[in-house]
N, C-alpha and C. Protein backbone atom coordinates (compact mmCIF):
# COMPACT_ATOMS: atom_id res chain seq x y z
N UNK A 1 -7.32 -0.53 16.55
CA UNK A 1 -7.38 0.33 17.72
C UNK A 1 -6.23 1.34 17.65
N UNK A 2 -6.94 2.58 17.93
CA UNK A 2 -5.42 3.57 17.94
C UNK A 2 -4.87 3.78 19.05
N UNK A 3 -3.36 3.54 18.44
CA UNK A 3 -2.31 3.94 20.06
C UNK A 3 -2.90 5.16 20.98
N UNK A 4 -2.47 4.77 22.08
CA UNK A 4 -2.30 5.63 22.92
C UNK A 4 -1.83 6.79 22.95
N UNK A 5 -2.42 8.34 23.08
CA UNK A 5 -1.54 9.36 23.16
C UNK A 5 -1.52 9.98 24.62
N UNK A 6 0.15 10.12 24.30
CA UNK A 6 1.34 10.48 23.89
C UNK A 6 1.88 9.51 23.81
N UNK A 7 2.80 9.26 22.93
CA UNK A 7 3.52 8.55 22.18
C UNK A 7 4.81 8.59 23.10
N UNK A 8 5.66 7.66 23.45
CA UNK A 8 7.06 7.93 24.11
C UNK A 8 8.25 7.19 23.55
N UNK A 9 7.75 6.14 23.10
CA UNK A 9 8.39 4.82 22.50
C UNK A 9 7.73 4.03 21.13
N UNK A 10 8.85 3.31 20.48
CA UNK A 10 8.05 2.50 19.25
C UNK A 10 8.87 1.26 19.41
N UNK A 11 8.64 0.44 18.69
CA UNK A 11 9.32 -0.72 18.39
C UNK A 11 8.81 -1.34 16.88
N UNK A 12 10.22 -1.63 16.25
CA UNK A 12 10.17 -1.88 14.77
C UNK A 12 10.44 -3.54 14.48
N UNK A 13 10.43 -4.15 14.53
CA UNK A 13 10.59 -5.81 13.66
C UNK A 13 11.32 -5.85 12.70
N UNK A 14 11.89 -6.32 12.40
CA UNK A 14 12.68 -6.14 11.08
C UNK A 14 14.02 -7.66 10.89
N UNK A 15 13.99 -7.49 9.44
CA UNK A 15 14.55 -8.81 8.96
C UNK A 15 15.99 -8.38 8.14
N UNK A 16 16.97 -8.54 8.12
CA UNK A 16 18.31 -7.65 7.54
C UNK A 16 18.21 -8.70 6.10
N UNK A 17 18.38 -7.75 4.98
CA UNK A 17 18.29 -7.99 3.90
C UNK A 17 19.53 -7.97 3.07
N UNK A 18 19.72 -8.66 2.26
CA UNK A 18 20.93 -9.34 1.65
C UNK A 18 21.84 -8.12 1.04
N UNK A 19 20.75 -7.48 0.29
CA UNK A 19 21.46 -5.86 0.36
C UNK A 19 22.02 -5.24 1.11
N UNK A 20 21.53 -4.83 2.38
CA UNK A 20 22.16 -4.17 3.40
C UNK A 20 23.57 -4.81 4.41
N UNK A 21 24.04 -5.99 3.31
CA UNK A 21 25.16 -6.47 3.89
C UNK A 21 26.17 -6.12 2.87
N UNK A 22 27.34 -6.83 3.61
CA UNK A 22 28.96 -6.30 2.57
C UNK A 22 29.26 -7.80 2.34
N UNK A 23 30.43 -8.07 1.96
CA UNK A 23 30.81 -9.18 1.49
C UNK A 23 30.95 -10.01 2.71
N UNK A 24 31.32 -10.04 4.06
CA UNK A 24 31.09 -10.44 4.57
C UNK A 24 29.78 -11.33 5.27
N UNK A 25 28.79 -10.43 4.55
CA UNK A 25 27.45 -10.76 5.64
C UNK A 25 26.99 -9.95 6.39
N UNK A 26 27.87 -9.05 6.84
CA UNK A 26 27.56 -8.46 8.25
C UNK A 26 26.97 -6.97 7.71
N UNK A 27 25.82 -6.49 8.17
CA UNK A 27 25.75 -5.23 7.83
C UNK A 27 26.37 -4.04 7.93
N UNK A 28 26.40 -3.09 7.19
CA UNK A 28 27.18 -2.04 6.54
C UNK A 28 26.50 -1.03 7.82
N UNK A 29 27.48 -0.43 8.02
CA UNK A 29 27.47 0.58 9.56
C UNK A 29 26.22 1.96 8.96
N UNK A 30 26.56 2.11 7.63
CA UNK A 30 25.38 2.62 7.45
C UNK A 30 24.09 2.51 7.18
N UNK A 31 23.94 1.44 7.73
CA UNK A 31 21.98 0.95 7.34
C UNK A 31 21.55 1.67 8.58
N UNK A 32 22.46 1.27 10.15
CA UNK A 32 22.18 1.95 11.28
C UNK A 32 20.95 2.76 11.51
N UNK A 33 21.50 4.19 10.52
CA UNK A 33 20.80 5.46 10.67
C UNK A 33 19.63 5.13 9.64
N UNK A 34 19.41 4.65 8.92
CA UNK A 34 18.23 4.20 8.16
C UNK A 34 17.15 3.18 9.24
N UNK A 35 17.79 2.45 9.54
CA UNK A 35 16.56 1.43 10.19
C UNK A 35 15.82 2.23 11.59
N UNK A 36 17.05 3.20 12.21
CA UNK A 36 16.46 4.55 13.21
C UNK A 36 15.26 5.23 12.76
N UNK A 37 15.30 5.79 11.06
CA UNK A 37 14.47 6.04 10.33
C UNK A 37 13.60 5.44 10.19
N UNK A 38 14.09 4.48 9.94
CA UNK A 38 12.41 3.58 9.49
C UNK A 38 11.17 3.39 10.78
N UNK A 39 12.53 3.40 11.98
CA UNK A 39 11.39 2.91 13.82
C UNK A 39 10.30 4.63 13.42
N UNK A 40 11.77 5.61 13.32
CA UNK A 40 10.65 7.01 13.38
C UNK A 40 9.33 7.06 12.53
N UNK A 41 9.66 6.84 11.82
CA UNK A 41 8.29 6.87 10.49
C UNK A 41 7.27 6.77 10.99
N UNK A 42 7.50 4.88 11.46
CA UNK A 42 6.71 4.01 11.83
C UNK A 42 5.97 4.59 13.16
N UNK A 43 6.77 5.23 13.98
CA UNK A 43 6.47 5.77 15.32
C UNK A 43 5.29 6.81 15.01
N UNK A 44 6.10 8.15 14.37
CA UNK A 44 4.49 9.05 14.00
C UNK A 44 3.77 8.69 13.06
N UNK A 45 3.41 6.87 12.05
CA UNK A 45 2.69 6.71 11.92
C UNK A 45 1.29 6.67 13.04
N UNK A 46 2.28 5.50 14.08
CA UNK A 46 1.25 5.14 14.95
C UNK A 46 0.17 6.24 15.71
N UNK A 47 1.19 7.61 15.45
CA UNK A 47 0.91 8.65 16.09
C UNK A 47 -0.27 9.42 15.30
N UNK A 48 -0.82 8.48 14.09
CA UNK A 48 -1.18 9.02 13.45
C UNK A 48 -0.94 10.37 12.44
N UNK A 49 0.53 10.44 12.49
CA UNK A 49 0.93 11.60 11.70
C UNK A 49 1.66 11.11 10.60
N UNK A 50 2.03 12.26 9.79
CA UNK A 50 3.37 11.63 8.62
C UNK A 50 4.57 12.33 8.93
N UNK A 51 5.72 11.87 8.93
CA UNK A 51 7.06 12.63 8.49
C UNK A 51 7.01 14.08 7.83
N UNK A 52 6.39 13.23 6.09
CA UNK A 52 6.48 14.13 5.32
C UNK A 52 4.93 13.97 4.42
N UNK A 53 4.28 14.94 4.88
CA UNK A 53 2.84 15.11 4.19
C UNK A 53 2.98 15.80 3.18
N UNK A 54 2.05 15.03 2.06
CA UNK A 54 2.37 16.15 0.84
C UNK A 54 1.41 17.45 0.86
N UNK A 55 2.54 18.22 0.45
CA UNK A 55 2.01 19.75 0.79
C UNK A 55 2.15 20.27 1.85
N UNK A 56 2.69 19.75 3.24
CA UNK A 56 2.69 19.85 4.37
C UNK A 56 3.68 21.23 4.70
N UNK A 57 3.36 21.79 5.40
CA UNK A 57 4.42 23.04 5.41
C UNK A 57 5.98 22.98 6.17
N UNK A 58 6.26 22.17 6.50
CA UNK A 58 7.12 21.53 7.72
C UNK A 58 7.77 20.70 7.15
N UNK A 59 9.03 20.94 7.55
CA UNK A 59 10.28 19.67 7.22
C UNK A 59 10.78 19.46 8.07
N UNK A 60 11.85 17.96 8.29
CA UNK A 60 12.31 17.55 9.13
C UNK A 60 13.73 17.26 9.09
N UNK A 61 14.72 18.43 8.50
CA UNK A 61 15.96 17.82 8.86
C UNK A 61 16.74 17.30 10.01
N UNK A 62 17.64 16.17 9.61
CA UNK A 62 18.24 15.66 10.72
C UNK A 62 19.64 16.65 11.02
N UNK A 63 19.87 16.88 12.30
CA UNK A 63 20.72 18.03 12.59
C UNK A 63 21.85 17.25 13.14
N UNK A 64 21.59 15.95 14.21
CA UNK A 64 22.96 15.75 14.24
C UNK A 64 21.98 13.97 14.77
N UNK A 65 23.36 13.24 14.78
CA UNK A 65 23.07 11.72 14.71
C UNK A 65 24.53 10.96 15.30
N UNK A 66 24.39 9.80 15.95
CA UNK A 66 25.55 9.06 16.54
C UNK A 66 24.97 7.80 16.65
N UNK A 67 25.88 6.68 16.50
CA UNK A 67 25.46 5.34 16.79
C UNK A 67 27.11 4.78 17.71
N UNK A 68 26.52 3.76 18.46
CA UNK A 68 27.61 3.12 19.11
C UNK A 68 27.40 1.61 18.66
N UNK A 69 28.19 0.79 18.00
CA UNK A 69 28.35 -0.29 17.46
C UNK A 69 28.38 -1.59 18.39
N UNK A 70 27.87 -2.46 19.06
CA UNK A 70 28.43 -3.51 19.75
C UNK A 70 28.40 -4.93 19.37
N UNK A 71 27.37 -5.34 18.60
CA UNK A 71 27.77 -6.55 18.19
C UNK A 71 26.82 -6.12 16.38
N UNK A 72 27.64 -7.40 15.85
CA UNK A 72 27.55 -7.34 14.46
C UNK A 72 25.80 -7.63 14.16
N UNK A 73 25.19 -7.41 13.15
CA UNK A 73 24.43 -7.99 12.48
C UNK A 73 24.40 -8.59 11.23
N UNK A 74 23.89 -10.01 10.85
CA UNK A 74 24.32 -10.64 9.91
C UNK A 74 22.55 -11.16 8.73
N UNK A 75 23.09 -11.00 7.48
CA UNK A 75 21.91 -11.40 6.60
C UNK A 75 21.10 -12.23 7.44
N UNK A 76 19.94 -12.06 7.26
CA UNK A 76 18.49 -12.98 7.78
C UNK A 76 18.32 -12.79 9.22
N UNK A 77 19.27 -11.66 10.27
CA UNK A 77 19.26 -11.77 11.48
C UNK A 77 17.39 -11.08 11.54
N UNK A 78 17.25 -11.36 12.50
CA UNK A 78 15.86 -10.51 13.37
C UNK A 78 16.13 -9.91 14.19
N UNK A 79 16.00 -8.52 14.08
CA UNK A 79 15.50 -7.61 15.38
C UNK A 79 14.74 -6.65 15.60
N UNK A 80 15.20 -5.80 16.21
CA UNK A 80 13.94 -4.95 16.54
C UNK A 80 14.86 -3.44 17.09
N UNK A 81 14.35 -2.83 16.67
CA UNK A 81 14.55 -1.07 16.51
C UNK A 81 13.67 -0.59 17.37
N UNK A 82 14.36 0.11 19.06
CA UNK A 82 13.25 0.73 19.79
C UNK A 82 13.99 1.74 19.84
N UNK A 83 13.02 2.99 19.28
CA UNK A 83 13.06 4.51 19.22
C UNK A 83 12.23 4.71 20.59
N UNK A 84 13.07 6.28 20.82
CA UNK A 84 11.89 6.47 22.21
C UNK A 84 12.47 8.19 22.11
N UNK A 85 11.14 8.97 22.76
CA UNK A 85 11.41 10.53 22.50
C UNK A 85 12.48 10.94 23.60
N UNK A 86 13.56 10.87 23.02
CA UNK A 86 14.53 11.67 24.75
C UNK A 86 14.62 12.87 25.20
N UNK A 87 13.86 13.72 23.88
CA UNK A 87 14.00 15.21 24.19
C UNK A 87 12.97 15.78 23.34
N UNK A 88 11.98 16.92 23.76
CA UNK A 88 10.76 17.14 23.04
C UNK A 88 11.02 18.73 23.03
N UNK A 89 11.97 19.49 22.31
CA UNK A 89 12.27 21.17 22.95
C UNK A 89 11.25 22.14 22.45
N UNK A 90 11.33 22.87 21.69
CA UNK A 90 10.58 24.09 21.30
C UNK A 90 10.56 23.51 19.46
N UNK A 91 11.23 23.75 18.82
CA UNK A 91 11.89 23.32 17.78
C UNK A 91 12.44 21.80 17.07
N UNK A 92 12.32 21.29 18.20
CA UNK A 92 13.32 20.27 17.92
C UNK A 92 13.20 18.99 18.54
N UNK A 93 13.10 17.89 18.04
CA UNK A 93 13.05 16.15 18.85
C UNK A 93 14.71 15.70 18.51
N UNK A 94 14.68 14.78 19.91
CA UNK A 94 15.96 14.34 19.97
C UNK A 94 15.16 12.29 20.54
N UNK A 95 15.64 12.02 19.79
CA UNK A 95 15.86 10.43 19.88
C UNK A 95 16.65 9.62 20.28
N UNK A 96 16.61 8.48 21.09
CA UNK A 96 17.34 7.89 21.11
C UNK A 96 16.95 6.24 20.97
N UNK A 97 17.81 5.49 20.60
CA UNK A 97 17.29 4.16 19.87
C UNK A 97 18.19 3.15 20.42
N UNK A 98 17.44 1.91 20.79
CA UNK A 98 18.13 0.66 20.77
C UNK A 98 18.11 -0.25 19.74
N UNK A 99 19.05 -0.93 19.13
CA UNK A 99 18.87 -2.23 18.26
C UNK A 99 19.37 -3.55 19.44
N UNK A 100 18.41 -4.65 19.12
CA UNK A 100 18.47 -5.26 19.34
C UNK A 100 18.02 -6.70 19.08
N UNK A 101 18.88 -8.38 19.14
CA UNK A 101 18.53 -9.19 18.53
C UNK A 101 17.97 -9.88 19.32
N UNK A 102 17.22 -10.40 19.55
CA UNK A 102 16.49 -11.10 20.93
C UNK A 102 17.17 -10.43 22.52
N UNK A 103 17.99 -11.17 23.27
CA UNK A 103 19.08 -10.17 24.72
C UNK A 103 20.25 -9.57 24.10
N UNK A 104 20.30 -9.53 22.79
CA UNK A 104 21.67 -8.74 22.23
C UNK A 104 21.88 -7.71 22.12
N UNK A 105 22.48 -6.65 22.55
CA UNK A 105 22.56 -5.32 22.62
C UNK A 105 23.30 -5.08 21.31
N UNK A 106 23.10 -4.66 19.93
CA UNK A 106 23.40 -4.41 19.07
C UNK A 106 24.06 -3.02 18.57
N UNK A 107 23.28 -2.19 18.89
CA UNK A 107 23.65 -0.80 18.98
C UNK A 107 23.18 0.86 19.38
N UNK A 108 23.32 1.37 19.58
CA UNK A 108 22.52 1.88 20.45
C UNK A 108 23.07 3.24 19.56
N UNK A 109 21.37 4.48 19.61
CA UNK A 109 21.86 5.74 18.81
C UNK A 109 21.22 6.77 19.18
N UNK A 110 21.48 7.93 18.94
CA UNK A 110 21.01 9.13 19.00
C UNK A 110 20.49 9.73 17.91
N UNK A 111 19.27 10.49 17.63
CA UNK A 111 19.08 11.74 16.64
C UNK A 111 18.24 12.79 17.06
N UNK A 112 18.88 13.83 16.04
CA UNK A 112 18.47 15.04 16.42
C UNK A 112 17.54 15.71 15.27
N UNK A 113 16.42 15.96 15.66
CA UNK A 113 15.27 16.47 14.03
C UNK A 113 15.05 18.14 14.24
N UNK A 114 14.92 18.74 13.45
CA UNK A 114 14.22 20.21 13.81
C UNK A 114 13.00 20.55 13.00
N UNK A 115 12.56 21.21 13.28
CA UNK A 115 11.01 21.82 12.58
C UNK A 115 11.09 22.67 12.18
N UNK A 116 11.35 22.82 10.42
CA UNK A 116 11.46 23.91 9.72
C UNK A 116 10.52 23.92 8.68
N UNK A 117 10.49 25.47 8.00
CA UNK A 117 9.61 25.61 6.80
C UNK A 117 10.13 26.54 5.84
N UNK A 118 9.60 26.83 4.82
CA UNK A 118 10.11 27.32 3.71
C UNK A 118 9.37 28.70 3.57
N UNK A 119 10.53 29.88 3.68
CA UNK A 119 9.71 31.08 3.33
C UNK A 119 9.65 31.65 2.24
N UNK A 120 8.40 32.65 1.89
CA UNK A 120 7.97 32.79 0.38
C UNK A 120 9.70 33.36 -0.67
N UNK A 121 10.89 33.52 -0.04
CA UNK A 121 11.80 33.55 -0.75
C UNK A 121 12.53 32.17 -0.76
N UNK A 122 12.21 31.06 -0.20
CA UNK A 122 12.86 29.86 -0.58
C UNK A 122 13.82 29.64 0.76
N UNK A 123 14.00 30.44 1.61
CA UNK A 123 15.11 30.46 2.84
C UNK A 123 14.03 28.87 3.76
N UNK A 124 15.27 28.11 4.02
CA UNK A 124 14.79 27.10 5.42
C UNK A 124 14.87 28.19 6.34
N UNK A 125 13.52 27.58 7.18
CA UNK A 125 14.00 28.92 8.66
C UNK A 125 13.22 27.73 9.83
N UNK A 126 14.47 27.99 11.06
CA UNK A 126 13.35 27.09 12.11
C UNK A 126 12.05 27.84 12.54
N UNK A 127 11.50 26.54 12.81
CA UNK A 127 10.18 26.87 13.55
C UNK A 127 9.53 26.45 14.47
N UNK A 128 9.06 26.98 14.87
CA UNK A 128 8.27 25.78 16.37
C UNK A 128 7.32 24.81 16.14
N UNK A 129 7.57 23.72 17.13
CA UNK A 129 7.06 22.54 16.85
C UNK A 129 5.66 22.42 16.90
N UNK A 130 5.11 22.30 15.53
CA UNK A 130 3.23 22.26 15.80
C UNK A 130 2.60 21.81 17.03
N UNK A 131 1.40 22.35 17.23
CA UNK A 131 0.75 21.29 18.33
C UNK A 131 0.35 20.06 17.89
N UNK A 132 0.00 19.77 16.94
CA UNK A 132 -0.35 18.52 16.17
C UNK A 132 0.73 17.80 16.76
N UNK A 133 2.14 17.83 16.59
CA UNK A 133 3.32 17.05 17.07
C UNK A 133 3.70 17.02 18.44
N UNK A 134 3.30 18.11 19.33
CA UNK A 134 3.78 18.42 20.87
C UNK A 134 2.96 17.36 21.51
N UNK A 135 1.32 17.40 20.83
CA UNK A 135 0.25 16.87 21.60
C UNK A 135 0.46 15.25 21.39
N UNK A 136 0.99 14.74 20.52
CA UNK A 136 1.54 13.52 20.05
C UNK A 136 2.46 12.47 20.69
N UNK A 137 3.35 13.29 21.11
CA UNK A 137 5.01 12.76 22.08
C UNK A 137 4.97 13.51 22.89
N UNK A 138 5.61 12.59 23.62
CA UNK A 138 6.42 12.86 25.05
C UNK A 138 7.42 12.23 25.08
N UNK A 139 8.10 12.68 25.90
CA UNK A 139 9.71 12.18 26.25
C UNK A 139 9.16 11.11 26.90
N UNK A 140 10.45 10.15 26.84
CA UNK A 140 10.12 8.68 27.58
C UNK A 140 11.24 8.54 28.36
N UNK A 141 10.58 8.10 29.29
CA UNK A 141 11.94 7.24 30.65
C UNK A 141 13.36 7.37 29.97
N UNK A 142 14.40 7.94 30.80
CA UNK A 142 15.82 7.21 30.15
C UNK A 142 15.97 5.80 30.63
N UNK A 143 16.57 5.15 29.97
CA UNK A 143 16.78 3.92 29.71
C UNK A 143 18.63 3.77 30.24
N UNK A 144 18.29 2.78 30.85
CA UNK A 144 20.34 2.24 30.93
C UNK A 144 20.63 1.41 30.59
């Protein structure tokens, strides 16, 4: 059955892998912005879209990004990655994400994407956000 559109929120599952730790155990502050990645993917999968379609005229750099750290995560932990649209502009999605381990507030983040394409001299230039993608998301509730 296909999700519901508009899209506002996702939620990811996920298992922390022996790699993504340090000698300690505890994961490396930079998986963070990756597992954010991975909820997004997953999100305009559901949305029925891709990130990055091949051939697709549209790219998605990330423009700016923040995480706030509160409790550790350790090899074999379980949680779950909820992305949700906080900002839907002309150009541009802004995200914001919870991690969390069952009631554990893990960490909490922001990102910022824009909608660009490539002109016949090779220049990135922004662009406005397809309807394919507008008609897709919506901003979701802020969250406290």
């Amino acid at each position: 059955m296909a999700a519901p559109f508009p899209i506002r929120e996702h939620r990811l599952t996920r298992r922390v892998q022996f790699y993504e730790t340090d000698a300690a155990g505890i994961v490396h502050f930079s998986w963070y912005p990756r597992y954010m990645e991975e909820a997004e993917h997953a999100m305009w999968r559901a949305a029925g879209l891709s990130i990055h379609e091949a051939g697709g005229e549209h790219g998605w750099p990330r423009v700016a990004i923040t995480f706030d750290y509160v409790a550790p995560l350790r090899f074999e932990d379980v949680f779950d990655v909820t992305i949700r649209v906080a900002e839907l502009g002309t150009r541009s999605l802004r995200y914001a994400c919870d991690m969390t381990r069952g009631d554990t507030r893990i960490a909490t983040g922001s990102m910022t994407i824009v909608c660009v394409t490539h002109g016949d001299d090779g220049q990135v230039r922004s662009a406005p956000l397809p309807p394919a993608i507008t008609s897709r998301f919506a901003v979701a509730e802020s969250q406290s």
